[in-house]
Protein backbone atom coordinates (compact mmCIF):
# COMPACT_ATOMS: atom_id res chain seq x y z
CA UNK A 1 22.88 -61.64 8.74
CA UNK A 2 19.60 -60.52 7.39
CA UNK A 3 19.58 -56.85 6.02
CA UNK A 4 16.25 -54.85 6.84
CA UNK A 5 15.70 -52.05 4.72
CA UNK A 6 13.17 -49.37 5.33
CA UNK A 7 11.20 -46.83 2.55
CA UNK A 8 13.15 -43.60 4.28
CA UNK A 9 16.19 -45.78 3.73
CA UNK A 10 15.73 -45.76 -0.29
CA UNK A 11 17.88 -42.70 -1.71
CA UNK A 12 15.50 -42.77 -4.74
CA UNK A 13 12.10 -43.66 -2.79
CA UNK A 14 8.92 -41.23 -4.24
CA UNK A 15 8.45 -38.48 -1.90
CA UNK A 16 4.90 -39.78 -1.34
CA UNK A 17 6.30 -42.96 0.17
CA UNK A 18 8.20 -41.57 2.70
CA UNK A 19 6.44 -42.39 5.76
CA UNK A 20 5.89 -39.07 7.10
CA UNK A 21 4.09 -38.28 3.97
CA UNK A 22 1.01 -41.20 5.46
CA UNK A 23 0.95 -38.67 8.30
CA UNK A 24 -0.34 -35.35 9.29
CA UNK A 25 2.23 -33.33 10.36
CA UNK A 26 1.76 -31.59 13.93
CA UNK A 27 0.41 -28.02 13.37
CA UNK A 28 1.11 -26.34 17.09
CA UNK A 29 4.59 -28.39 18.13
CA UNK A 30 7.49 -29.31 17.29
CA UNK A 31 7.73 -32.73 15.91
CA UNK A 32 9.88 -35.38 17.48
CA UNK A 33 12.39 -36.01 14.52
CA UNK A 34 13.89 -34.20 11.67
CA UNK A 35 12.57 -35.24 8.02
CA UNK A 36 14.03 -35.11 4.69
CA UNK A 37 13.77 -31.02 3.01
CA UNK A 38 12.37 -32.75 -0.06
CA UNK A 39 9.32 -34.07 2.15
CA UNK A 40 8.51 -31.26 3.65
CA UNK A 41 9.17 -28.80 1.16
CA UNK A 42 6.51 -30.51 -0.84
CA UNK A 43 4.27 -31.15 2.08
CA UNK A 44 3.94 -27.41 2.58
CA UNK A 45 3.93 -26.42 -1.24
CA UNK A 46 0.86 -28.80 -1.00
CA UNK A 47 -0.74 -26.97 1.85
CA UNK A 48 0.09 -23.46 0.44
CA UNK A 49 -2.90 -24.50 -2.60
CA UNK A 50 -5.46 -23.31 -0.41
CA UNK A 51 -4.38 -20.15 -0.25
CA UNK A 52 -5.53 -18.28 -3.33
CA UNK A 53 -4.34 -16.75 -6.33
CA UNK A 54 -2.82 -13.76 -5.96
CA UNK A 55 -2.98 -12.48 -9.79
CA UNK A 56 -6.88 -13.09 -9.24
CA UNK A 57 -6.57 -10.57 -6.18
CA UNK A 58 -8.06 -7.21 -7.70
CA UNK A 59 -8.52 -6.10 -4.12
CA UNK A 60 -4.96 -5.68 -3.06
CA UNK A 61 -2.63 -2.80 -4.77
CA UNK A 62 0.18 -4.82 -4.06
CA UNK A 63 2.82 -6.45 -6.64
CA UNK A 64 1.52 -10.27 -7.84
CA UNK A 65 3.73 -10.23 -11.15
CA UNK A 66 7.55 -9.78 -11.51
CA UNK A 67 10.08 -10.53 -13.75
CA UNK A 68 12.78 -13.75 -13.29
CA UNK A 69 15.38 -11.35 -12.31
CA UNK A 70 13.54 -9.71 -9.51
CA UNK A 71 13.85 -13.83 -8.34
CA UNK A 72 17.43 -14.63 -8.75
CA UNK A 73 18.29 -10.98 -6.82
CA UNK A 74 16.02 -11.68 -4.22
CA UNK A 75 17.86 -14.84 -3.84
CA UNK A 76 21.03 -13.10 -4.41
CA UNK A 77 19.89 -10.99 -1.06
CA UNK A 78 18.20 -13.32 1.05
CA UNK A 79 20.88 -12.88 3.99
CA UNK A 80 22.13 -9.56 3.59
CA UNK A 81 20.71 -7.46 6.45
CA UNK A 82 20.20 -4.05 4.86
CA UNK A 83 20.38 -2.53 8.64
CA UNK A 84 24.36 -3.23 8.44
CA UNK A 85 25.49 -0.95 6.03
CA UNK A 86 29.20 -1.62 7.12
CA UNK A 87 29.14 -5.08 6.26
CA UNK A 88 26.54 -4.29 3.03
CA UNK A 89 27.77 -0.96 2.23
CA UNK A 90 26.60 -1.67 -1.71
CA UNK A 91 22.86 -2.42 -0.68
CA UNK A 92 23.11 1.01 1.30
CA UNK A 93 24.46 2.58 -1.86
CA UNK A 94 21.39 1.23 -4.10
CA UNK A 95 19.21 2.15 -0.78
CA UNK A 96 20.70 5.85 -1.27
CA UNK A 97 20.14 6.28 -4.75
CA UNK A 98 16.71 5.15 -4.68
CA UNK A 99 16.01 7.99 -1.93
CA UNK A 100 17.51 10.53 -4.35
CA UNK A 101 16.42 9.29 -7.56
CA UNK A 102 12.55 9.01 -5.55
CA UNK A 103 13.36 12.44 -4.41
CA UNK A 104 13.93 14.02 -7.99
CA UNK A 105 11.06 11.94 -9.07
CA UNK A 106 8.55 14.02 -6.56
CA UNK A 107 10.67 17.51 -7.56
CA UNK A 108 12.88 18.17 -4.51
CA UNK A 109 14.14 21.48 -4.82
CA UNK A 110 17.22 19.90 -3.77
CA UNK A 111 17.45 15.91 -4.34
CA UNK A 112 21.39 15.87 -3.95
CA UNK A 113 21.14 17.26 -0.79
CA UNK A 114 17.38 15.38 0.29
CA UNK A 115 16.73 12.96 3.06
CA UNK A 116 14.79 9.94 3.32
CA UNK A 117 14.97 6.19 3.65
CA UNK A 118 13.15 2.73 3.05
CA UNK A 119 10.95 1.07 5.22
CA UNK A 120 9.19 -1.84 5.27
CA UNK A 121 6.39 -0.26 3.86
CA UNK A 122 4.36 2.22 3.33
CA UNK A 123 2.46 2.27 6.65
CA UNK A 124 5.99 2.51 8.72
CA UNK A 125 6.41 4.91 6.06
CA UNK A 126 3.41 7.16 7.22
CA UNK A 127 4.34 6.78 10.66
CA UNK A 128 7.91 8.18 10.58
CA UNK A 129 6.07 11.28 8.10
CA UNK A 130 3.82 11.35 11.05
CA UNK A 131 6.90 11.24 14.08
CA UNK A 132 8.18 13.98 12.12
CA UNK A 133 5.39 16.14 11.94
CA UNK A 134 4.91 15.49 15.61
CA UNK A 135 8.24 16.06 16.90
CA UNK A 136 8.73 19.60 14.77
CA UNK A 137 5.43 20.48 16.21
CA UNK A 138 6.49 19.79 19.90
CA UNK A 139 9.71 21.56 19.63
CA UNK A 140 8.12 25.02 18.44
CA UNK A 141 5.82 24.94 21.06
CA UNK A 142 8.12 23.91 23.85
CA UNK A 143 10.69 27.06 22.28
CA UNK A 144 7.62 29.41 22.44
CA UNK A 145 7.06 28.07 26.38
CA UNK A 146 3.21 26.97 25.51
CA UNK A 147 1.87 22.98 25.93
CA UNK A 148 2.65 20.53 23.82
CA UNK A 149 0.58 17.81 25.33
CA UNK A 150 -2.39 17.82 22.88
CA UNK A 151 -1.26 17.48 19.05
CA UNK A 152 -4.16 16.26 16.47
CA UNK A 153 -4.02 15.54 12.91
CA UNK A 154 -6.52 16.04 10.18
CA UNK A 155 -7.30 13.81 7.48
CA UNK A 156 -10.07 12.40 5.24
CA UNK A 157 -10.65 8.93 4.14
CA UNK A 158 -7.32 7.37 4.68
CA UNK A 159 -5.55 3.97 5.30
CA UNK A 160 -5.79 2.44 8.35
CA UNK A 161 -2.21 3.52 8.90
CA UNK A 162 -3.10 6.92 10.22
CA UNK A 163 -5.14 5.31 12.61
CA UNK A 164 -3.08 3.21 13.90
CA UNK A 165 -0.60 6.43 14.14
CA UNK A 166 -2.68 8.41 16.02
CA UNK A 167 -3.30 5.65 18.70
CA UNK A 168 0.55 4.16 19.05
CA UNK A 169 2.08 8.09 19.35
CA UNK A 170 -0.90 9.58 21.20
CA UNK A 171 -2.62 12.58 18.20
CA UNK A 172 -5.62 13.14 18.19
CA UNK A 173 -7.43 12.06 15.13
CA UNK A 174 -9.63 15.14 13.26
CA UNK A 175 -11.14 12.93 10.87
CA UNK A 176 -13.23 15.38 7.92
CA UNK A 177 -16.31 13.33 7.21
CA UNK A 178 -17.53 13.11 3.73
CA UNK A 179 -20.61 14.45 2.53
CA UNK A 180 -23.34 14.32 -0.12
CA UNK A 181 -20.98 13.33 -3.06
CA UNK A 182 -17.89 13.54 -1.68
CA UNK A 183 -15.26 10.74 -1.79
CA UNK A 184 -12.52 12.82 -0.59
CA UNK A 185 -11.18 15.82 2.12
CA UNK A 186 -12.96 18.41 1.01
CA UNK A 187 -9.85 21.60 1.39
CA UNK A 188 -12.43 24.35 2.19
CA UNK A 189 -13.55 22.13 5.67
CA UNK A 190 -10.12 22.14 7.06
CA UNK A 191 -10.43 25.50 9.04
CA UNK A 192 -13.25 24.01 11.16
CA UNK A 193 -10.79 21.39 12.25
CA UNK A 194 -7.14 23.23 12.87
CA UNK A 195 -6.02 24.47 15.57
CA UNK A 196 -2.23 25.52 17.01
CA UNK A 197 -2.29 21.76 18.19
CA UNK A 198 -2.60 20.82 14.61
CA UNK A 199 1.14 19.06 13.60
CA UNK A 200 -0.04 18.42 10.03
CA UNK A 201 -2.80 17.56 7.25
CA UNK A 202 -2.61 14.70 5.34
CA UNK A 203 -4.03 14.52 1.61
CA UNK A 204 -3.80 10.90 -0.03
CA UNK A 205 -2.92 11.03 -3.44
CA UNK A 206 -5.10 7.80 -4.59
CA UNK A 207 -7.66 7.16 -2.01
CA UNK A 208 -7.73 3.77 -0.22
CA UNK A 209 -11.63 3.71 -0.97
CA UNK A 210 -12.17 4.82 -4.22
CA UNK A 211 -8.44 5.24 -5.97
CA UNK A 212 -9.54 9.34 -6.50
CA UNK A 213 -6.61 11.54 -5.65
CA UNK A 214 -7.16 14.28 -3.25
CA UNK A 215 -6.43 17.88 -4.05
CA UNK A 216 -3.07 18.09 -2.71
CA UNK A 217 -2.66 21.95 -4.22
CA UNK A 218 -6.33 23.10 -2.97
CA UNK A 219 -5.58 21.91 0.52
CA UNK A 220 -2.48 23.51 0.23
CA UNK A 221 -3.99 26.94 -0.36
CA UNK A 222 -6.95 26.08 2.20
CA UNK A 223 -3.92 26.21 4.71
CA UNK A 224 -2.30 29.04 3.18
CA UNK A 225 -5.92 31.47 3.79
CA UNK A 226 -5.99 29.80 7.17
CA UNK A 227 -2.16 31.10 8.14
CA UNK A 228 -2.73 34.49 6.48
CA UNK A 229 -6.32 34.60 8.79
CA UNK A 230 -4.92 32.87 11.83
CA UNK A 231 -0.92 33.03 11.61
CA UNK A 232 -0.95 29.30 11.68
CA UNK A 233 2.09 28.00 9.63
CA UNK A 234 0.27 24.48 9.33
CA UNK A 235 2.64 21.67 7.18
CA UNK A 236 1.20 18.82 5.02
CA UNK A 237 2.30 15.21 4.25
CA UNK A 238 1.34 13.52 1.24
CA UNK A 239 0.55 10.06 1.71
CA UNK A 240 1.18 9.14 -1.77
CA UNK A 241 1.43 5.19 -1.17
CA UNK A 242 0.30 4.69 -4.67
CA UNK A 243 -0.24 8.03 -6.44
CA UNK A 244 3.76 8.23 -6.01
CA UNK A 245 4.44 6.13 -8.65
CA UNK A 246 1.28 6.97 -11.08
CA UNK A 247 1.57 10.94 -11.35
CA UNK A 248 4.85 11.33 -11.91
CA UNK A 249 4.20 9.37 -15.19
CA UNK A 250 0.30 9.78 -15.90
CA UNK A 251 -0.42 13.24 -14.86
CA UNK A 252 2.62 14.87 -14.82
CA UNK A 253 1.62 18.54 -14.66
CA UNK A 254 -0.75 17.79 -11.29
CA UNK A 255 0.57 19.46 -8.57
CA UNK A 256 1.00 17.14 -5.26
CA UNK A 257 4.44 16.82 -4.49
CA UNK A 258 7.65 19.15 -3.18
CA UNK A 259 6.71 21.97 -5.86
CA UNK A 260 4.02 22.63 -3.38
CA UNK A 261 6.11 24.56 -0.80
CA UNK A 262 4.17 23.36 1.85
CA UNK A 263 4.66 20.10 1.79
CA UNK A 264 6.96 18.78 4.23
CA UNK A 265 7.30 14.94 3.34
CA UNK A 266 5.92 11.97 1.44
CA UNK A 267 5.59 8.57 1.94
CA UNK A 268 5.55 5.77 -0.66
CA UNK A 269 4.85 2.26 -1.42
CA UNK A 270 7.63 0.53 -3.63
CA UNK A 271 5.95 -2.76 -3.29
CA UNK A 272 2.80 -1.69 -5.09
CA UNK A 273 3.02 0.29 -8.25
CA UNK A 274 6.99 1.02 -7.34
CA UNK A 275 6.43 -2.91 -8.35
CA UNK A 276 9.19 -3.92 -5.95
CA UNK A 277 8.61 -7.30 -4.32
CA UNK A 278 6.59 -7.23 -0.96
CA UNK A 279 8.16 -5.39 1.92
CA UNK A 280 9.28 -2.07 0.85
CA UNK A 281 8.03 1.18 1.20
CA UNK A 282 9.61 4.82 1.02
CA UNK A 283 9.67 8.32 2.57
CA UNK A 284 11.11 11.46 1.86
CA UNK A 285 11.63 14.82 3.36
CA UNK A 286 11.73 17.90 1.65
CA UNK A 287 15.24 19.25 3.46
CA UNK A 288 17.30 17.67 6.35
CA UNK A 289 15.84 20.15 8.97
CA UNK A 290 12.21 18.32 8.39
CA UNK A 291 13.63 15.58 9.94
CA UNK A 292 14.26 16.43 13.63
CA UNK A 293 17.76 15.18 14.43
CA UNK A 294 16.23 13.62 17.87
CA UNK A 295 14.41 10.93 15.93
CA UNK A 296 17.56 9.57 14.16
CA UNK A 297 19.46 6.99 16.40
CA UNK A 298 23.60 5.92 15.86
CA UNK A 299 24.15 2.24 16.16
CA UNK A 300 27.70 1.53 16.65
CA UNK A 301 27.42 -2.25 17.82
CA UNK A 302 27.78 -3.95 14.24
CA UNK A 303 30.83 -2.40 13.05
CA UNK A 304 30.28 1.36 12.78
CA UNK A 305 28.24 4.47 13.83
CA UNK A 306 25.55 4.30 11.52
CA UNK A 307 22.51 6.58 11.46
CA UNK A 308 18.82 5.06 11.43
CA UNK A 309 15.31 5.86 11.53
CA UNK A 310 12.81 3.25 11.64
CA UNK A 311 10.52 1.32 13.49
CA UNK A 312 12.20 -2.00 12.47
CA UNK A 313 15.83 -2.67 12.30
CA UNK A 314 16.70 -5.75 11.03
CA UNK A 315 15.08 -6.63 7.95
CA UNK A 316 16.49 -8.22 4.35
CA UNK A 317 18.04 -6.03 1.80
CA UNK A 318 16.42 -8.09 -1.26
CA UNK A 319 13.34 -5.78 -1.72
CA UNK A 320 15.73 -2.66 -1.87
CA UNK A 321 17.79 -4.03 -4.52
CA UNK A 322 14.86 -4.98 -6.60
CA UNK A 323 13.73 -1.47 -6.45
CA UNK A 324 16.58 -0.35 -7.62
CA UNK A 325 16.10 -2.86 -10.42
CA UNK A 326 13.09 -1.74 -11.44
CA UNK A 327 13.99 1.89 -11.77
CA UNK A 328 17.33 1.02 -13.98
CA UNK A 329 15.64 -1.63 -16.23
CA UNK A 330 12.40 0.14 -16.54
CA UNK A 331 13.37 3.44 -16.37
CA UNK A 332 10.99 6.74 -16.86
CA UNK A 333 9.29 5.40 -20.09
CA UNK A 334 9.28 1.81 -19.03
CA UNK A 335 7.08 3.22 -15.79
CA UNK A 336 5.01 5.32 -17.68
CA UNK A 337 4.01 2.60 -20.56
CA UNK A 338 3.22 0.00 -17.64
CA UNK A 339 1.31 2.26 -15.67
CA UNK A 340 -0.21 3.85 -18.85
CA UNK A 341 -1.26 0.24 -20.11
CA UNK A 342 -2.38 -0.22 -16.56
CA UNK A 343 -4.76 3.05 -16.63
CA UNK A 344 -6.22 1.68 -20.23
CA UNK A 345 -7.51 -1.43 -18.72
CA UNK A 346 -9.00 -0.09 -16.02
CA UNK A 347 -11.13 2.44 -17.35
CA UNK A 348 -12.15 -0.31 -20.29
CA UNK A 349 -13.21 -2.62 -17.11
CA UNK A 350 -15.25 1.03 -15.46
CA UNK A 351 -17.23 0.92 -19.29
CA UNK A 352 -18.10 -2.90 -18.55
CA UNK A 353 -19.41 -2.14 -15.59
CA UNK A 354 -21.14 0.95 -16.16
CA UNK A 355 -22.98 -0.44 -19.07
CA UNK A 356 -24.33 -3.19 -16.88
CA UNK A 357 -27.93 -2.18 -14.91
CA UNK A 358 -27.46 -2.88 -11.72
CA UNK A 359 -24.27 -0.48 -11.36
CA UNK A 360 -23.36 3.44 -10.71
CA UNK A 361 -19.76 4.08 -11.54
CA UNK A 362 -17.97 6.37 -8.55
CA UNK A 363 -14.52 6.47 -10.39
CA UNK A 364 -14.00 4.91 -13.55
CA UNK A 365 -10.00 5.60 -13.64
CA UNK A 366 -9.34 8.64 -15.27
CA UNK A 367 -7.19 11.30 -13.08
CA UNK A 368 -6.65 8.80 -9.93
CA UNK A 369 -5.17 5.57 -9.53
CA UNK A 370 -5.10 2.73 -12.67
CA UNK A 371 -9.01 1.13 -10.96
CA UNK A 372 -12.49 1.66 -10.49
CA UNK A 373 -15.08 1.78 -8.03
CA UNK A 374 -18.99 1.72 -8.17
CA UNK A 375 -22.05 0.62 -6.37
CA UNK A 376 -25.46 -0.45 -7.03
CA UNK A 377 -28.09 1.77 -7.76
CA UNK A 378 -31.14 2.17 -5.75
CA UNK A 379 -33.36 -0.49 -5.71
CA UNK A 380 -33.76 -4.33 -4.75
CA UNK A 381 -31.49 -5.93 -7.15
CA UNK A 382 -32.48 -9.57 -5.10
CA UNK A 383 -28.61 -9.08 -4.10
CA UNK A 384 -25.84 -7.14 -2.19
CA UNK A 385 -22.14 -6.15 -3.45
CA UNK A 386 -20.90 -8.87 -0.58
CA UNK A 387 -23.21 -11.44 -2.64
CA UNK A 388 -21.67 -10.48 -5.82
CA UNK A 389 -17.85 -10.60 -3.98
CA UNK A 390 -18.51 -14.16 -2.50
CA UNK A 391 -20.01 -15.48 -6.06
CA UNK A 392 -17.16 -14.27 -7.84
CA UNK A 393 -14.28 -15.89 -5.89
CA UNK A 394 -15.97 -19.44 -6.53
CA UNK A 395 -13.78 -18.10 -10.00
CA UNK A 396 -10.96 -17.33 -7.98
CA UNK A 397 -11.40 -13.64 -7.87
CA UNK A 398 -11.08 -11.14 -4.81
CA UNK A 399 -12.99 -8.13 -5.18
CA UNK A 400 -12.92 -5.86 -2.29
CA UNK A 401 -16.23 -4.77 -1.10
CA UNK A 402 -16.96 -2.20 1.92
CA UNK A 403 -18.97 0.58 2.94
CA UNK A 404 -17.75 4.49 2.50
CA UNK A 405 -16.60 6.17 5.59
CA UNK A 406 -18.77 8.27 7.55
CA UNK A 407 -20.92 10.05 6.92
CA UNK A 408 -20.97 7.99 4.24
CA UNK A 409 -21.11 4.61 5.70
CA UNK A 410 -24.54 3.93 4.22
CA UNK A 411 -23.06 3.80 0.70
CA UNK A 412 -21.63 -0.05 -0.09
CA UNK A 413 -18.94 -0.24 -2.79
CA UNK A 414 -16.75 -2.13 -4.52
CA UNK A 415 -13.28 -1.39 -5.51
CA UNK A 416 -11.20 -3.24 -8.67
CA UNK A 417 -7.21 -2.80 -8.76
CA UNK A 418 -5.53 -2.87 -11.85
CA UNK A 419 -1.87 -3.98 -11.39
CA UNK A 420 1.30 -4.82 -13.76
CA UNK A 421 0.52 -8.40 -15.10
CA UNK A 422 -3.21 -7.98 -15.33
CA UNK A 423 -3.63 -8.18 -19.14
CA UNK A 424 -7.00 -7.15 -21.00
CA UNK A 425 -7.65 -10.73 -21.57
CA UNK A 426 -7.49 -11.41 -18.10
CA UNK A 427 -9.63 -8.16 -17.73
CA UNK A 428 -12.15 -9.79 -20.23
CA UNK A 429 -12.53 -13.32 -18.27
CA UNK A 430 -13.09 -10.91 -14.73
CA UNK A 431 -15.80 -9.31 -16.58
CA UNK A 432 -17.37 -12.33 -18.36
CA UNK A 433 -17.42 -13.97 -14.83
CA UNK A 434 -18.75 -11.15 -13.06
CA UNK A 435 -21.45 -10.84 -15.56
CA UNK A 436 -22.80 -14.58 -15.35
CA UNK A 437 -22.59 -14.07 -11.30
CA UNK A 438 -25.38 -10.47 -11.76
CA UNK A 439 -27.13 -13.01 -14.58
CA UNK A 440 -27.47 -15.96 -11.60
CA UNK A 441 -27.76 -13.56 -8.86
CA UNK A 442 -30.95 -11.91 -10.19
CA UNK A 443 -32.41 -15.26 -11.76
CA UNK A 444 -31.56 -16.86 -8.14
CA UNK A 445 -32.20 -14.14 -5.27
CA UNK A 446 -30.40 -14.47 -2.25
CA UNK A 447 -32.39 -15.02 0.67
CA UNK A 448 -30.83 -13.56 3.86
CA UNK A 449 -28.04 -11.30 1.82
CA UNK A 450 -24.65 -10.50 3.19
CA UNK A 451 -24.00 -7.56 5.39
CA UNK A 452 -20.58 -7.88 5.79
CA UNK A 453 -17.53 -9.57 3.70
CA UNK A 454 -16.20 -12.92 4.94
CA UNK A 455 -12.58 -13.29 4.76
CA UNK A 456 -9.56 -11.24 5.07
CA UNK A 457 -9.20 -7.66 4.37
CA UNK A 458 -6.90 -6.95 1.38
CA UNK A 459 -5.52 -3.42 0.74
């Protein structure tokens, strides 16, 4: 009897033989058979080239680089659900100590005895700083018998975060505008905006927009005039998503954090300069009673009465035991020469840039965040900042570009992140390229100039 063999039958067949490899594979349905992991592993490692290259991102603030470690624990993690601390009671213990050794970090009066958690970023983050602030609010006003339906919160230029805050938990949003040169909350515009609906004030230590760090202190004694005029005991939370893990190293003796007595909480972002993989953020509370016990829940359906407060609940433990990683191996002068190194490039980058004509530097990394920002001045260049993004990432690079909030929304600017793994040579090439694309951009005008950026949003 005749034997008929088939390619898929061939143990040792080239994965490009296979027959489903002479297909397209359904996007939008299952398909009708299961295919060999090597296959499709490949097949989709093919398809992930198009996406980009995320150490050529200089518009995100997120980690791109990590050490082989960080891999192997991730692995090491990649089905322990940090949720069930019964059945991963050592992932809760790193979880703990991170919230304590974060806490002593930003200068809790009392880190042994703090409160806090992880999250899956710094935008839940904001949002349980936010709950809190909220529910605290409500409660005083319901104890002194007066409405409680109206709370607003003031900010200035912030993440879209706050935003989407204020819409999901019903606050009012009392946005400050900027003006003239501003490019953050200006502290002595807060009392036109407070009121005893106010639940909080949020300062951003490193500014979404420009990387500038708000004046955490000067809005703290903007509210402390305001209570001594008004009575108005008003509390802040720092959203400190990067700034968390810059000052403590950089500028050490700025005052932002829980040596300001009026500041109630702060969130952070370990995945960005916490350099913790992608999906882990942080906040902390100054003392227990700033988290109001009706917002924590006890789960007792897998395996114990455990406490949580988040908006998600199951979610991987990997990212927590990375940052935990990352403090031990790094420790306080590992942080402060990465971030240090980090602060040197970017201000060598803002001198590039400033000593090229077509450009006005608005922060050129000194006292803010390790990046720059900047903007062309007046005049018909023959090209917008959106040109300039879109002829740069034919190199590969993503530069953010956007306009300035109100009342500043005239005012087009671009933004550069400098993260851990983004070496001065690499610094050079970005330059170089960005150069040769002002060189062609003014030798070749642009016709009809962009308006807007193409593409995704990445911050």
């Amino acid at each position: 009897m005749a034997l008929h063999i088939t390619k898929s039958d061939i143990p040792d067949a080239d994965i490009f033989e296979q027959p489903i490899s002479e297909l397209s594979l359904p996007k939008y349905q299952l398909p009708e058979k299961s295919h060999s992991p090597d296959v499709i592993h490949q097949l989709l490692k093919d398809e992930l080239l198009l996406d980009g290259n995320a150490r050529q991102n200089l518009a995100t603030f997120c980690s791109t680089w990590m050490e082989p470690q960080v891999h192997d624990l991730m692995d090491t993690c990649v089905d322990k659900n940090m949720i069930d601390k019964d059945e991963y009671p050592q992932t809760a213990e790193m979880e703990s100590r991170c919230v304590h050794i974060l806490a002593k970090l930003w200068n809790s009066p009392s880190s042994k005895q703090t409160i806090g958690c992880s999250t899956t970023g710094s935008s839940e983050a904001a949002m349980l700083g936010g709950l809190a602030l909220k529910w605290r609010w409500r409660k005083k006003r319901e104890a002194e018998g007066k409405d409680a339906s109206k709370p607003n919160i003031i900010f200035g230029p912030v993440q879209i975060c706050w935003h989407k805050f204020a819409r999901y938990f019903d606050v009012e949003v009392r946005q400050i505008p900027l003006d003239g040169d501003e490019v953050g909350m200006n502290p002595d515009k807060i009392k036109d905006y407070v009121d005893e609906n106010t639940i909080g004030v949020v300062p951003t230590l490193g500014i979404t927009y420009t990387c500038a760090y708000e004046d955490v202190l000067a809005v703290s004694k903007a509210l402390d005039k305001i209570q001594q005029d008004t009575g108005l005991d008003i509390p802040i939370h720092v959203d400190a998503a990067s700034g968390a893990f810059i000052a403590p190293f950089l500028q050490p003796e700025l005052l932002w954090d829980f040596r300001i007595e009026r500041v109630k909480s702060i969130n952070a972002s370990g995945h960005k300069y916490g350099m913790a993989p992608l999906g882990v953020g942080w906040v902390v509370w100054r003392e227990k009673s700033d988290l109001p016990d009706d917002l924590i829940f006890y789960v007792d359906y897998l395996g114990g009465n455990m406490p949580t407060f988040a908006l998600n609940f199951s979610r991987p433990g990997g990212q927590i035991v990375a940052q935990y990683y990352n403090l031990m191996r790094l420790g306080f002068e590992g942080y402060k020469g990465i971030q240090h190194a980090c602060m040197d490039t970017a201000q060598w980058i803002a001198k590039q840039i400033e000593d090229m004509e077509p450009f006005k530097v608005l922060y050129d990394g000194v006292g803010g965040l390790p990046g720059l920002s900047y903007t062309l001045k007046p005049g018909d260049w023959g090209f917008t900042l959106y040109d300039l993004s879109d002829r740069v990432r034919m190199r590969g690079w993503q530069i953010a570009s956007y306009p300035l909030p109100a009342h500043r929304d005239g005012t087009v600017i671009q933004r550069i992140m400098i993260r851990h793994g983004v070496s001065r040579d690499l610094a050079s090439l970005l330059v170089n390229d960005i150069k040769r694309s002002v060189e062609y951009l003014q030798k070749h005008p642009v016709d009809t100039t962009m308006s807007h950026q193409p593409g995704f949003s990445h911050t």
